[in-house]
C-alpha atoms as a PDB file:
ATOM      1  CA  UNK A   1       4.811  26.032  -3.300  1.00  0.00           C
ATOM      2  CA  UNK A   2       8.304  26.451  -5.266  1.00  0.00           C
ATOM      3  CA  UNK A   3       8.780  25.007  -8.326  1.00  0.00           C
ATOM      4  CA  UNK A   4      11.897  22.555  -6.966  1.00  0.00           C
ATOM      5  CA  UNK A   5       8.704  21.532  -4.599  1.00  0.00           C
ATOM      6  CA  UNK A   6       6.516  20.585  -7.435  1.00  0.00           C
ATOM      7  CA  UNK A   7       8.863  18.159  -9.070  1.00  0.00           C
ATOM      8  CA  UNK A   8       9.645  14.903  -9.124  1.00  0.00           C
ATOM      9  CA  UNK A   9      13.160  13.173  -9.624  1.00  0.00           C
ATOM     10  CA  UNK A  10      13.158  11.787 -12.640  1.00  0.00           C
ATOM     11  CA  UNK A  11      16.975  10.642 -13.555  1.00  0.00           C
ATOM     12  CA  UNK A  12      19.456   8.657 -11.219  1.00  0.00           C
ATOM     13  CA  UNK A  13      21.004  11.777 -11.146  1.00  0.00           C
ATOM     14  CA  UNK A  14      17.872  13.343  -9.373  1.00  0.00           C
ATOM     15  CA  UNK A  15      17.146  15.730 -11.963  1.00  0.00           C
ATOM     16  CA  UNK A  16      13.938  17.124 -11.062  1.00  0.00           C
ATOM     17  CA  UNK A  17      11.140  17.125 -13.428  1.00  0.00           C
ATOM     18  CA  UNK A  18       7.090  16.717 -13.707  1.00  0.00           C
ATOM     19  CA  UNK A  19       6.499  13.210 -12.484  1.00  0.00           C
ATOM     20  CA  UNK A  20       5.000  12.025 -15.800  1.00  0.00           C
ATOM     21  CA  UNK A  21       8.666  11.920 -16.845  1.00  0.00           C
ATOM     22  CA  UNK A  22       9.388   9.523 -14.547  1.00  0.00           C
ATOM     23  CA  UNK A  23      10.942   6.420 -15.970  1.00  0.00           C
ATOM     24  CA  UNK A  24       7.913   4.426 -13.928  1.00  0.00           C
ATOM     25  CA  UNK A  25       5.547   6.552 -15.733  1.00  0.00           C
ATOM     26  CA  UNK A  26       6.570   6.197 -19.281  1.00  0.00           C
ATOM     27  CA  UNK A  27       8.600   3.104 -19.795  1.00  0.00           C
ATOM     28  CA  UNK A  28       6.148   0.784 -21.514  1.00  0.00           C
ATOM     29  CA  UNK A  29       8.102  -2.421 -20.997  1.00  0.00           C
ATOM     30  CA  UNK A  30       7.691  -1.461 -16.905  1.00  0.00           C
ATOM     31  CA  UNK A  31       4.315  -0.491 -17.236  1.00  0.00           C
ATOM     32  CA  UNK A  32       3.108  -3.537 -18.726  1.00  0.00           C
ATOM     33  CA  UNK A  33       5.141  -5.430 -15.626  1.00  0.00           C
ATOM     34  CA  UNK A  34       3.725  -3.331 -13.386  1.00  0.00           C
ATOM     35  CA  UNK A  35       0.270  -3.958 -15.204  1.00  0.00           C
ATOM     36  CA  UNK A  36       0.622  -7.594 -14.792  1.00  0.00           C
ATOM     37  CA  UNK A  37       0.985  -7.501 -10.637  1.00  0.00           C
ATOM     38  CA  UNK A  38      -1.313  -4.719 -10.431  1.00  0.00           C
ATOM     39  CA  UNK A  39      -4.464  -7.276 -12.295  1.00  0.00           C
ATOM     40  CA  UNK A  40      -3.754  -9.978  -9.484  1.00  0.00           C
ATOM     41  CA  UNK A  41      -4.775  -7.550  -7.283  1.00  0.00           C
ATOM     42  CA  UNK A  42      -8.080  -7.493  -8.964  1.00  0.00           C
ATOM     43  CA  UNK A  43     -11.517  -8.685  -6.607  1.00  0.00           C
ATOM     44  CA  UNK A  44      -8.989  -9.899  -4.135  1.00  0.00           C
ATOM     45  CA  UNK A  45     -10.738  -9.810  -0.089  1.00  0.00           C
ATOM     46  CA  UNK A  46      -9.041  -8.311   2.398  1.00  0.00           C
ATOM     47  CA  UNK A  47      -7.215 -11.237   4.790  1.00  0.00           C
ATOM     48  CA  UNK A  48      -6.960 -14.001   1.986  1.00  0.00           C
ATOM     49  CA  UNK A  49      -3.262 -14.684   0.472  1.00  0.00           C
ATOM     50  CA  UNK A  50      -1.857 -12.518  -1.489  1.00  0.00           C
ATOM     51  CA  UNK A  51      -0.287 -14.581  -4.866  1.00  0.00           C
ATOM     52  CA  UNK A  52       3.131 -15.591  -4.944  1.00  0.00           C
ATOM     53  CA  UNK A  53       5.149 -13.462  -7.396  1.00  0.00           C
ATOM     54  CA  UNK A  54       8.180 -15.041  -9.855  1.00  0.00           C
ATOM     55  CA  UNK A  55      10.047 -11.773  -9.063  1.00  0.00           C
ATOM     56  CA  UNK A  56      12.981 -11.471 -11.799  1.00  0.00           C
ATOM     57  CA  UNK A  57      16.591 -11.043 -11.259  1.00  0.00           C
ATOM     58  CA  UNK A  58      16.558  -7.155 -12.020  1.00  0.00           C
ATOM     59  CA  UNK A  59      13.857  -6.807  -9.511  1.00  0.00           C
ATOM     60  CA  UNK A  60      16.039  -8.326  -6.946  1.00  0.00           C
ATOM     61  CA  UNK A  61      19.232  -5.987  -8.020  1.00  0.00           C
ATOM     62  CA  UNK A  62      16.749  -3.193  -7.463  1.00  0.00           C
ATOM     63  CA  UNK A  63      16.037  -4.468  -4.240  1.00  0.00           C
ATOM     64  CA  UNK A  64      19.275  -4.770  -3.427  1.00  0.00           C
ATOM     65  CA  UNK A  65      20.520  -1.450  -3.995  1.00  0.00           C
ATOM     66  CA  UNK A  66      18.060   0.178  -2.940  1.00  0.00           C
ATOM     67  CA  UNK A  67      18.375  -2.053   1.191  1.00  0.00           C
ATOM     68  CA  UNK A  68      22.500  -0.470   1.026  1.00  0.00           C
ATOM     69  CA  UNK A  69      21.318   2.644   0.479  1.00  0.00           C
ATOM     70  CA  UNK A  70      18.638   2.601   2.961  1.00  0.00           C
ATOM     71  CA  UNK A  71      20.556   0.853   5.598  1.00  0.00           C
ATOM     72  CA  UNK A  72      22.868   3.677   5.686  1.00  0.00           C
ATOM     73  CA  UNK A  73      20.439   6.033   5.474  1.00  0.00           C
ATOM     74  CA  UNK A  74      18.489   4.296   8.359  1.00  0.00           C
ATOM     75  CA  UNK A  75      21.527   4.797  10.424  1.00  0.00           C
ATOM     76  CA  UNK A  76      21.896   8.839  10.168  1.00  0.00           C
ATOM     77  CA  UNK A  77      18.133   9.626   9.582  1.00  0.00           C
ATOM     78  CA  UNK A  78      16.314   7.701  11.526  1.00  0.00           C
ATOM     79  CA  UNK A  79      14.669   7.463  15.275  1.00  0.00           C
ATOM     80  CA  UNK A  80      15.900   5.055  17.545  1.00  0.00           C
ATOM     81  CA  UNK A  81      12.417   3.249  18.164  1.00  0.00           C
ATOM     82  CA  UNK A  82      12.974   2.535  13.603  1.00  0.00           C
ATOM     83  CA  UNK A  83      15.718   1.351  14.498  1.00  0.00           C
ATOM     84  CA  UNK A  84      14.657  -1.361  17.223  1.00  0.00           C
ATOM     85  CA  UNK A  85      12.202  -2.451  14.976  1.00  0.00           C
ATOM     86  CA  UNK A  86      14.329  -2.977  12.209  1.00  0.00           C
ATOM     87  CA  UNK A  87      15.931  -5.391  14.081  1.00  0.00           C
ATOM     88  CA  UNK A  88      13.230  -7.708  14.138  1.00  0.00           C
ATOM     89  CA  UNK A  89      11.501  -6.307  10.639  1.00  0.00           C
ATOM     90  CA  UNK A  90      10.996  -8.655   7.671  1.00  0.00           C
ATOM     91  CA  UNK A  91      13.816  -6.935   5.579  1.00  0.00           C
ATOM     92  CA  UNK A  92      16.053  -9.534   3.427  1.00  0.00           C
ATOM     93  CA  UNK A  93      18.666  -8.095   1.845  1.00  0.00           C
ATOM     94  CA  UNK A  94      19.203 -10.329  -0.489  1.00  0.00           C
ATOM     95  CA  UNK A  95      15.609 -10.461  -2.154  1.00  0.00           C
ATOM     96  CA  UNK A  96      12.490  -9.296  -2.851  1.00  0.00           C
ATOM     97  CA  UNK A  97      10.088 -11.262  -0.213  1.00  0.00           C
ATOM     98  CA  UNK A  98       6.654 -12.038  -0.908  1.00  0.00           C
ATOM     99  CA  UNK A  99       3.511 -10.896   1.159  1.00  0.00           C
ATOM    100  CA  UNK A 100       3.669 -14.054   3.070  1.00  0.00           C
ATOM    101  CA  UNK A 101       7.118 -13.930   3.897  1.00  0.00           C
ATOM    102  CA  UNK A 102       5.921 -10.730   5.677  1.00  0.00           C
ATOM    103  CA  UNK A 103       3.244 -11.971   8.001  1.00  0.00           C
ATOM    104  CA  UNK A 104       5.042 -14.732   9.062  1.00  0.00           C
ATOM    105  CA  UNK A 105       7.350 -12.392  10.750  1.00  0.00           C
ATOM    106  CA  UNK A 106       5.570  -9.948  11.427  1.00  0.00           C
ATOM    107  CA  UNK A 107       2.419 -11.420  12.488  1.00  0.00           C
ATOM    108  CA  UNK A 108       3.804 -13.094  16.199  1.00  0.00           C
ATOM    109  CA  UNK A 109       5.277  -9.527  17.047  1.00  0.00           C
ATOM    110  CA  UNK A 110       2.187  -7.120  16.562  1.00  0.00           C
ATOM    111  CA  UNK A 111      -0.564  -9.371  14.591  1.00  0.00           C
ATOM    112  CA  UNK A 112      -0.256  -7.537  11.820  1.00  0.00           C
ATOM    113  CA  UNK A 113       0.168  -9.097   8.140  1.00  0.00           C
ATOM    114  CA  UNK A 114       0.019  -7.506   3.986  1.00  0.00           C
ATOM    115  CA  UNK A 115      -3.261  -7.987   2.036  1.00  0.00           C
ATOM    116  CA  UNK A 116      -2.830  -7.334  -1.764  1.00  0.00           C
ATOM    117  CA  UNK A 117      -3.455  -4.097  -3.036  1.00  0.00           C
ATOM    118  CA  UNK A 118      -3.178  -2.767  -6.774  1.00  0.00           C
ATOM    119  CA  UNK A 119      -2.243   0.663  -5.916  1.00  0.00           C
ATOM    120  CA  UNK A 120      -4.186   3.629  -3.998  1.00  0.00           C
ATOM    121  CA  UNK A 121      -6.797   1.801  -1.901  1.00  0.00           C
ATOM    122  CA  UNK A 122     -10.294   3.954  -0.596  1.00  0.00           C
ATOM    123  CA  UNK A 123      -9.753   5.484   2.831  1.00  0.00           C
ATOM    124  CA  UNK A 124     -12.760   3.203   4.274  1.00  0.00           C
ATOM    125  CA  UNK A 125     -10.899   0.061   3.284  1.00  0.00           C
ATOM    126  CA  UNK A 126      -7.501   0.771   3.758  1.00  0.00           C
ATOM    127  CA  UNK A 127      -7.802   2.884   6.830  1.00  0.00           C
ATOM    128  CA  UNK A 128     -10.497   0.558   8.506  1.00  0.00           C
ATOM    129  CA  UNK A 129      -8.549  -2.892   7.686  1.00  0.00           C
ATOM    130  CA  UNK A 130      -6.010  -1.815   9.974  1.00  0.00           C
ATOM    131  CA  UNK A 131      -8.010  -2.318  13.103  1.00  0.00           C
ATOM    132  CA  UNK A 132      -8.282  -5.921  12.114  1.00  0.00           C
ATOM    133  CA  UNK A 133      -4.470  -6.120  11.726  1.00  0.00           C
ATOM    134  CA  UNK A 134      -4.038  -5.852   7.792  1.00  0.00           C
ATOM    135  CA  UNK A 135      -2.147  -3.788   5.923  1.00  0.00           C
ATOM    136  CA  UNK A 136      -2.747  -2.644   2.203  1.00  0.00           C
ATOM    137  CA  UNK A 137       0.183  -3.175   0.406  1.00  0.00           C
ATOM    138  CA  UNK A 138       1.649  -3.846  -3.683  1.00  0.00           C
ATOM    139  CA  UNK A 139       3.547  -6.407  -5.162  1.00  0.00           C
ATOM    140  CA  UNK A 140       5.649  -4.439  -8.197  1.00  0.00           C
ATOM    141  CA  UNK A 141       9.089  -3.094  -7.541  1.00  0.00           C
ATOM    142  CA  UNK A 142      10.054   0.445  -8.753  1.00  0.00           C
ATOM    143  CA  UNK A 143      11.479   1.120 -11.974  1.00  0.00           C
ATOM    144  CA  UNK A 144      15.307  -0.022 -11.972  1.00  0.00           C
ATOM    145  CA  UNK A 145      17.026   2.819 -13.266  1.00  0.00           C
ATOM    146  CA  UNK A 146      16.026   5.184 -10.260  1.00  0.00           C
ATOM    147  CA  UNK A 147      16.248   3.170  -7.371  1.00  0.00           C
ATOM    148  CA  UNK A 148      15.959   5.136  -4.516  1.00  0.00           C
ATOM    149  CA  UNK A 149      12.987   7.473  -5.349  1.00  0.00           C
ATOM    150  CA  UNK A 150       9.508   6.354  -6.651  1.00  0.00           C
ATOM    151  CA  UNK A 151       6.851   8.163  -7.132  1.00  0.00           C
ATOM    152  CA  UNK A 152       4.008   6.119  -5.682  1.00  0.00           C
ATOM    153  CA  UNK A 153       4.306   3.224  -3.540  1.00  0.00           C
ATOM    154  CA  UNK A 154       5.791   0.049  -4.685  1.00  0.00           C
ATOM    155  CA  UNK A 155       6.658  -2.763  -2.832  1.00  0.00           C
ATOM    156  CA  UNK A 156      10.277  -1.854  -1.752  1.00  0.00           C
ATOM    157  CA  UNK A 157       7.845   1.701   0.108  1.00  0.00           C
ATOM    158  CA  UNK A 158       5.647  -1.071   2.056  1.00  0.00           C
ATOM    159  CA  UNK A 159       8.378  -3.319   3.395  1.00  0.00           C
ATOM    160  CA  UNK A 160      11.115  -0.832   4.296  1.00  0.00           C
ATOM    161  CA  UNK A 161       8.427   1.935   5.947  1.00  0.00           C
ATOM    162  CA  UNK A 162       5.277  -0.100   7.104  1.00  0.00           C
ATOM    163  CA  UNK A 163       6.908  -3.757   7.183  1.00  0.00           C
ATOM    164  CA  UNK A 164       9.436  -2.031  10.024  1.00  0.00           C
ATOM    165  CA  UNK A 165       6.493   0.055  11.469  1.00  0.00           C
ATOM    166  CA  UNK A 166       4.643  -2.991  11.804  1.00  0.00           C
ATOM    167  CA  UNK A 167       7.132  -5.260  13.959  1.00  0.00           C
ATOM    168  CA  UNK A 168       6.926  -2.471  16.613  1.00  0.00           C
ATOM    169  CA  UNK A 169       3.999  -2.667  18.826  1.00  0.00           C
ATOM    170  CA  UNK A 170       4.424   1.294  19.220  1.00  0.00           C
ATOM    171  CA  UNK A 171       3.896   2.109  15.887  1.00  0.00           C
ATOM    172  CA  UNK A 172       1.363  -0.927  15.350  1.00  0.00           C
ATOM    173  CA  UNK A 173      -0.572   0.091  17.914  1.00  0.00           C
ATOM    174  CA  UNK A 174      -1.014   3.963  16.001  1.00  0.00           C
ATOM    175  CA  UNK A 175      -2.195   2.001  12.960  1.00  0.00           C
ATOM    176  CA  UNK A 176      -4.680   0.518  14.988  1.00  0.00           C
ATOM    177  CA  UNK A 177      -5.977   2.771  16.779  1.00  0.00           C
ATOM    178  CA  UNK A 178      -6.140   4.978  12.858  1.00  0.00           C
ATOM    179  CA  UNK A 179      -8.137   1.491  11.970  1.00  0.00           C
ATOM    180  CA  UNK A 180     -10.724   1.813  14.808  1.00  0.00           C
ATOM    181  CA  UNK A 181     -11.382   5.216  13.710  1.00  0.00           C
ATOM    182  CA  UNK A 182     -12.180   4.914  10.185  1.00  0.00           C
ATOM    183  CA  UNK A 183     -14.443   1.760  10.920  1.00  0.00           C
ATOM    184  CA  UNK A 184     -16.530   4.320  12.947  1.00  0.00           C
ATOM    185  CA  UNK A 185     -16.534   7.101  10.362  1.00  0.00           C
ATOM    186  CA  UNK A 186     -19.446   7.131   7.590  1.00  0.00           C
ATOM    187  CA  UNK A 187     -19.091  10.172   5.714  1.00  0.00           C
ATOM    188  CA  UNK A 188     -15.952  10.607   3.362  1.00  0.00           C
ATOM    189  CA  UNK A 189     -15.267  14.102   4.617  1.00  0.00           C
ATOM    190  CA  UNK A 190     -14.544  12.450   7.978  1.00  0.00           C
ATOM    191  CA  UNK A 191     -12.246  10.185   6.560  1.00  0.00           C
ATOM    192  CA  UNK A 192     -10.254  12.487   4.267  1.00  0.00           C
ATOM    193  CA  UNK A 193     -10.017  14.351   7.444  1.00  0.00           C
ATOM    194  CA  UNK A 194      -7.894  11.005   9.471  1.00  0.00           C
ATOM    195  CA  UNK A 195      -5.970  10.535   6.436  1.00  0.00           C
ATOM    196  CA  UNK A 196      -4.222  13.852   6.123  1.00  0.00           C
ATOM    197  CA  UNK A 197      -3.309  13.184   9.816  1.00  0.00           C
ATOM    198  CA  UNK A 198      -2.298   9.749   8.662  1.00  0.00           C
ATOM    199  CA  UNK A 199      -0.539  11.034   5.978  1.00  0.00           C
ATOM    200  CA  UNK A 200       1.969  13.341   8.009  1.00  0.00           C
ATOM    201  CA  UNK A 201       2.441  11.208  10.756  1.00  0.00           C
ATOM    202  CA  UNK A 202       2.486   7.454   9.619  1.00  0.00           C
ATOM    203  CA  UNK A 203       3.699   8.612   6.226  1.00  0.00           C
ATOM    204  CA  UNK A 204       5.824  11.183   6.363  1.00  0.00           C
ATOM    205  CA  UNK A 205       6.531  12.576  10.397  1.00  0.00           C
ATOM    206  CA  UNK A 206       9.569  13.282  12.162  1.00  0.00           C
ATOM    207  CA  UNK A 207      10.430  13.431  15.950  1.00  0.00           C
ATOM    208  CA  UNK A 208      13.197  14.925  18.038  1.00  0.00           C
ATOM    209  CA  UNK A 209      15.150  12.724  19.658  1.00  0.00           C
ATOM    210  CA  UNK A 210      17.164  13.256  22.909  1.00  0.00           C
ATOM    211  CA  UNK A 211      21.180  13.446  22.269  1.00  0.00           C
ATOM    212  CA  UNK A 212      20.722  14.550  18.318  1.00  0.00           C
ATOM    213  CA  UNK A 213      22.007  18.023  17.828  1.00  0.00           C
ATOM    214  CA  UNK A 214      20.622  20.583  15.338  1.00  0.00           C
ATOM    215  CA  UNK A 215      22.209  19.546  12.137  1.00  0.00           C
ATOM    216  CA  UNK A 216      23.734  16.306  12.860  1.00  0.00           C
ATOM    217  CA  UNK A 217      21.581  13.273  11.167  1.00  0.00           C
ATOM    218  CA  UNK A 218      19.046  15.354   9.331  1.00  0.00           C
ATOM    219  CA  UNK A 219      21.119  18.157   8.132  1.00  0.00           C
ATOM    220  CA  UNK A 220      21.483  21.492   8.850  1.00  0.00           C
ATOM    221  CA  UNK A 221      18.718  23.468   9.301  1.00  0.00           C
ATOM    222  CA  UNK A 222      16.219  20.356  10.575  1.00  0.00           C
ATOM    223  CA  UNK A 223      17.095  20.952  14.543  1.00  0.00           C
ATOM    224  CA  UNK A 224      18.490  17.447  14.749  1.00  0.00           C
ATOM    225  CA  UNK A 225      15.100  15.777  13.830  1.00  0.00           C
ATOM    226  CA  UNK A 226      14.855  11.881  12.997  1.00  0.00           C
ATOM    227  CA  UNK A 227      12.247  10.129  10.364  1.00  0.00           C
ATOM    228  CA  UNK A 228      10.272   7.858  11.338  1.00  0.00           C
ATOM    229  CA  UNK A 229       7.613   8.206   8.782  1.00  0.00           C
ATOM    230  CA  UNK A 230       6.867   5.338   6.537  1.00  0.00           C
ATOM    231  CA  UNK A 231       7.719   7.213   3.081  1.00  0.00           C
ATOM    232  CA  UNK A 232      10.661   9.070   4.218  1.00  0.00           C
ATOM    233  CA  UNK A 233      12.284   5.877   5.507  1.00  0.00           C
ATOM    234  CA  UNK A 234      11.812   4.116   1.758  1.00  0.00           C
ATOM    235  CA  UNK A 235      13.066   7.311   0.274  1.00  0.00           C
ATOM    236  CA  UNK A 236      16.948   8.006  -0.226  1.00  0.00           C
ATOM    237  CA  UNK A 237      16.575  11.127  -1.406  1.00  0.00           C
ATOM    238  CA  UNK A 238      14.006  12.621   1.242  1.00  0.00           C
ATOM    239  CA  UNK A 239      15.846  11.339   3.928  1.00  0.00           C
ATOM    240  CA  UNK A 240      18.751  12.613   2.646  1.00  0.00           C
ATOM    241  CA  UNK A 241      16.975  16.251   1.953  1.00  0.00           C
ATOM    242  CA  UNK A 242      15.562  16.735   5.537  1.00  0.00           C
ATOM    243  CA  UNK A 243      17.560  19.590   6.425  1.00  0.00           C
ATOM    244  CA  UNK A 244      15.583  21.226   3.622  1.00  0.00           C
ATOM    245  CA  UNK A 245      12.483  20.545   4.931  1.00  0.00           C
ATOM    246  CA  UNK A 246      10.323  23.392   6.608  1.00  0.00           C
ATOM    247  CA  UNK A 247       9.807  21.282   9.867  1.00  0.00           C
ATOM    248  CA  UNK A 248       6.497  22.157  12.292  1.00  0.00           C
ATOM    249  CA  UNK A 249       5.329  21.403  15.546  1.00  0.00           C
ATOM    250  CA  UNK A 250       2.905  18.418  15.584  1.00  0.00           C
ATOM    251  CA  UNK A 251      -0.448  19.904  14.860  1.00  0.00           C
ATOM    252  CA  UNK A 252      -3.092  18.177  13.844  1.00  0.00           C
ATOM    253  CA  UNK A 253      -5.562  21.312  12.633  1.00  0.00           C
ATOM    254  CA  UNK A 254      -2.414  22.391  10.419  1.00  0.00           C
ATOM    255  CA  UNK A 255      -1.993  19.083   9.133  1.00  0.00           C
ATOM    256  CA  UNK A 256      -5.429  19.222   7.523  1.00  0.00           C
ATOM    257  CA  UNK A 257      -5.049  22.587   6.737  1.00  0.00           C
ATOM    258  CA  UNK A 258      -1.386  21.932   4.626  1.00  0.00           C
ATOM    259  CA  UNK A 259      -0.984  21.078   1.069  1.00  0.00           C
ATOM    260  CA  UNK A 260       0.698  17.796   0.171  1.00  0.00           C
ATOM    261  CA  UNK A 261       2.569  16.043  -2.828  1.00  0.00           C
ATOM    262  CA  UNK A 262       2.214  12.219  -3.675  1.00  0.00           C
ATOM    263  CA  UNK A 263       4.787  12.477  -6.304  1.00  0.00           C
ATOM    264  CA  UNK A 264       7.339  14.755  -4.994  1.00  0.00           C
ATOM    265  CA  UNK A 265       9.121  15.816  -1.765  1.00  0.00           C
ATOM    266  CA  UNK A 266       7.634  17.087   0.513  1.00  0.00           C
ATOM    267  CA  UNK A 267       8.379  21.014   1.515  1.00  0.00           C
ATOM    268  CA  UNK A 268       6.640  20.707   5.157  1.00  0.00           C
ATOM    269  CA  UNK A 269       6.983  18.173   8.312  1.00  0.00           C
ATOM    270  CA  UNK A 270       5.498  18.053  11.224  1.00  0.00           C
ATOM    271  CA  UNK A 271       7.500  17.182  14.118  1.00  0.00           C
ATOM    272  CA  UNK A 272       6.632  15.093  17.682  1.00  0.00           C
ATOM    273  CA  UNK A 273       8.875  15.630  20.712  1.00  0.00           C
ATOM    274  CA  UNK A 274       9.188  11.878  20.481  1.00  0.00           C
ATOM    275  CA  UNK A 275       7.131   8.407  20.526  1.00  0.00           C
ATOM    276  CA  UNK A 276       4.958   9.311  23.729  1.00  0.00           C
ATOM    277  CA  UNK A 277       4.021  12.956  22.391  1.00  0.00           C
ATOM    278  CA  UNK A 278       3.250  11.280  18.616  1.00  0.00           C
ATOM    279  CA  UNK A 279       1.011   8.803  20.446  1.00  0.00           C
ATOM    280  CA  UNK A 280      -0.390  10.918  22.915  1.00  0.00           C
ATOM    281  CA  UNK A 281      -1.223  13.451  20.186  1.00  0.00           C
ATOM    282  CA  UNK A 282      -3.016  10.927  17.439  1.00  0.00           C
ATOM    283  CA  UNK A 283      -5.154   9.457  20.658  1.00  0.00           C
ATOM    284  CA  UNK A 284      -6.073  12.612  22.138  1.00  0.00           C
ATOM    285  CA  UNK A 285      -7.372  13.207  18.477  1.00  0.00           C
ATOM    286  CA  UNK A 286      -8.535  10.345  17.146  1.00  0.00           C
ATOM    287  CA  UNK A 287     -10.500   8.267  20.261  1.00  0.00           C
ATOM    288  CA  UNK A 288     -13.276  10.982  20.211  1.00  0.00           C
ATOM    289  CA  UNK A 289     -12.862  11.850  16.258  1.00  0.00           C
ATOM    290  CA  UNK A 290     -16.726  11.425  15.024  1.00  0.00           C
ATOM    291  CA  UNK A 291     -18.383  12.227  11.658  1.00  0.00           C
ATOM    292  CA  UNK A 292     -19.353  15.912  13.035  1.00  0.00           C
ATOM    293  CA  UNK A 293     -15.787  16.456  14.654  1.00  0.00           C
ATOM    294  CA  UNK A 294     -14.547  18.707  11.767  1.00  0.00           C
ATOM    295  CA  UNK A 295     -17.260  20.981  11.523  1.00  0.00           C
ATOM    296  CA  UNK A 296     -16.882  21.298  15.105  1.00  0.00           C
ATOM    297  CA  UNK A 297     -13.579  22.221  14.666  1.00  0.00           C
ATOM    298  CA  UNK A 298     -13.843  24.106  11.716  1.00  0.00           C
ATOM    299  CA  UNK A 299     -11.449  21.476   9.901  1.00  0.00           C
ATOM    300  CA  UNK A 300     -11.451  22.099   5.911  1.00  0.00           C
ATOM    301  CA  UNK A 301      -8.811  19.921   4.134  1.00  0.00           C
ATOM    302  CA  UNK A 302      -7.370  21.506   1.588  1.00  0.00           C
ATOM    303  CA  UNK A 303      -7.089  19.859  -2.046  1.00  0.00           C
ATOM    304  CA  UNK A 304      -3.963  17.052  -2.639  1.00  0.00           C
ATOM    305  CA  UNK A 305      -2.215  16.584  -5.355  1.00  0.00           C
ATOM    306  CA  UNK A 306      -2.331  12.853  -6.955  1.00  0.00           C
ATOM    307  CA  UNK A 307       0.012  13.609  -9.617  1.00  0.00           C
END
């Protein structure tokens, strides 16, 4: 992996660097913030409320730039079925809204609504709550001086990628069906296994879609592909980098078998033909996906990096 691969953006400038110069890694005053939502999250059950948050007036700004900058973003880089369910997703642009502001919406379109979660949640939980119609998602807001890139998910990442997932019954329906899987599996293996194909699908996939030309949209050099996952479409800068991308055919034993960033960009997409060929892919995978399945297959995940 190159070394502009293994960076991070660490300025508003996006100067690259290692992520633990990130502002949201070092900034004490936004760590202890951060801290304080993070402890609510603490021995909370999946399905009960999530705890209304006094957001301040900089997180608002925050949230604020970063919905322009998305919007327009939205509007060159992303499929058409984001866009339909945008229309309907619980995205104020005016503020912050809290978990229950969420579900209200989003829970008469698909059934789906937040639960609280602190930060990284264990595949068994957060995979397996989503057959039951819950999502795992934070309260804290990125750090305010870069906006449009964070290097783990904050709450601006839930709402903008999985909030506007989650008022399509497409895309809520892949969650689901990602959710009846893990609440099957036993073994971790078997669940690391779902999660890398989570991870390059729900997260971060990309689809053709009929009328874009190579180059127009995603930039030159991405075949005319759209984003429609969840952490490119709360990401200015990726979206705006996916004509840089190395984009793949949809493959899920090359999923498993690719190396993949938390905090960074990512080098390598996979891409669907579009929303049938996604969803005909993950079922044709996942219905039948047991705790033996990857041995079967000779599936071996290689290592993440967390950083």
């Amino acid at each position: 992996m190159s070394q502009l691969w293994s960076r991070t953006p660490v300025t508003p400038g996006g100067r690259l660097g290692p992520a633990a110069q990130h502002p949201g890694r070092c900034d004490s005053r936004y760590l202890q913030r951060r801290k304080t939502l993070v402890e609510l999250a603490r021995g909370h059950r999946v399905g009960d409320p999530s705890p209304t948050v006094d957001y301040t007036e900089d997180e608002h700004a925050t949230w604020r730039t970063v919905h322009g900058a998305l919007g327009r973003a939205h509007r060159a880089h992303a499929c058409r079925e984001v866009l339909d369910a945008a229309e309907a997703a619980p995205v104020p642009a005016d503020h912050v809204p809290q978990h229950a502001e969420v579900g209200a919406r989003l829970k008469p379109l698909t059934g789906f609504e937040f639960t609280l979660a602190g930060g990284f949640v264990e595949n068994r939980r957060f995979l397996g709550s989503m057959e039951r119609g819950y999502f795992h998602a934070v309260q804290f807001v990125r750090h305010p001086s870069v906006p449009l890139y964070t290097p783990e998910p904050d709450v601006i990442h839930d709402v903008f990628g999985h909030g506007i997932h989650l008022a399509s019954p497409g895309f809520a329906e892949l969650y689901r069906m990602f959710g009846r899987t893990a609440t099957r599996l036993t073994t971790p293996e078997a669940l690391d296994v779902i999660s890398r194909v989570y991870w390059f699908t729900l997260e971060f996939g990309v689809m053709g879609e009929k009328g874009a030309e190579a180059g127009a949209g995603a930039g030159s050099g991405s075949g005319g592909v759209k984003a429609y996952g969840a952490a490119l479409l709360s990401s200015y800068g990726e979206l705006e980098r996916l004509g840089s991308c190395e984009v793949r055919e949809l493959d899920v034993r090359a999923m498993v078998a690719t190396p993949y960033r938390v905090s960074g960009y990512q080098p390598v997409l996979f891409g669907a033909r579009g929303m049938n060929h996604l969803a005909d892919t993950l079922a044709g995978f996942l219905e039948d996906f047991d705790d033996d399945t990857a041995d079967r297959l000779g599936l071996r995940p290689v290592p993440g990096d967390r950083s």
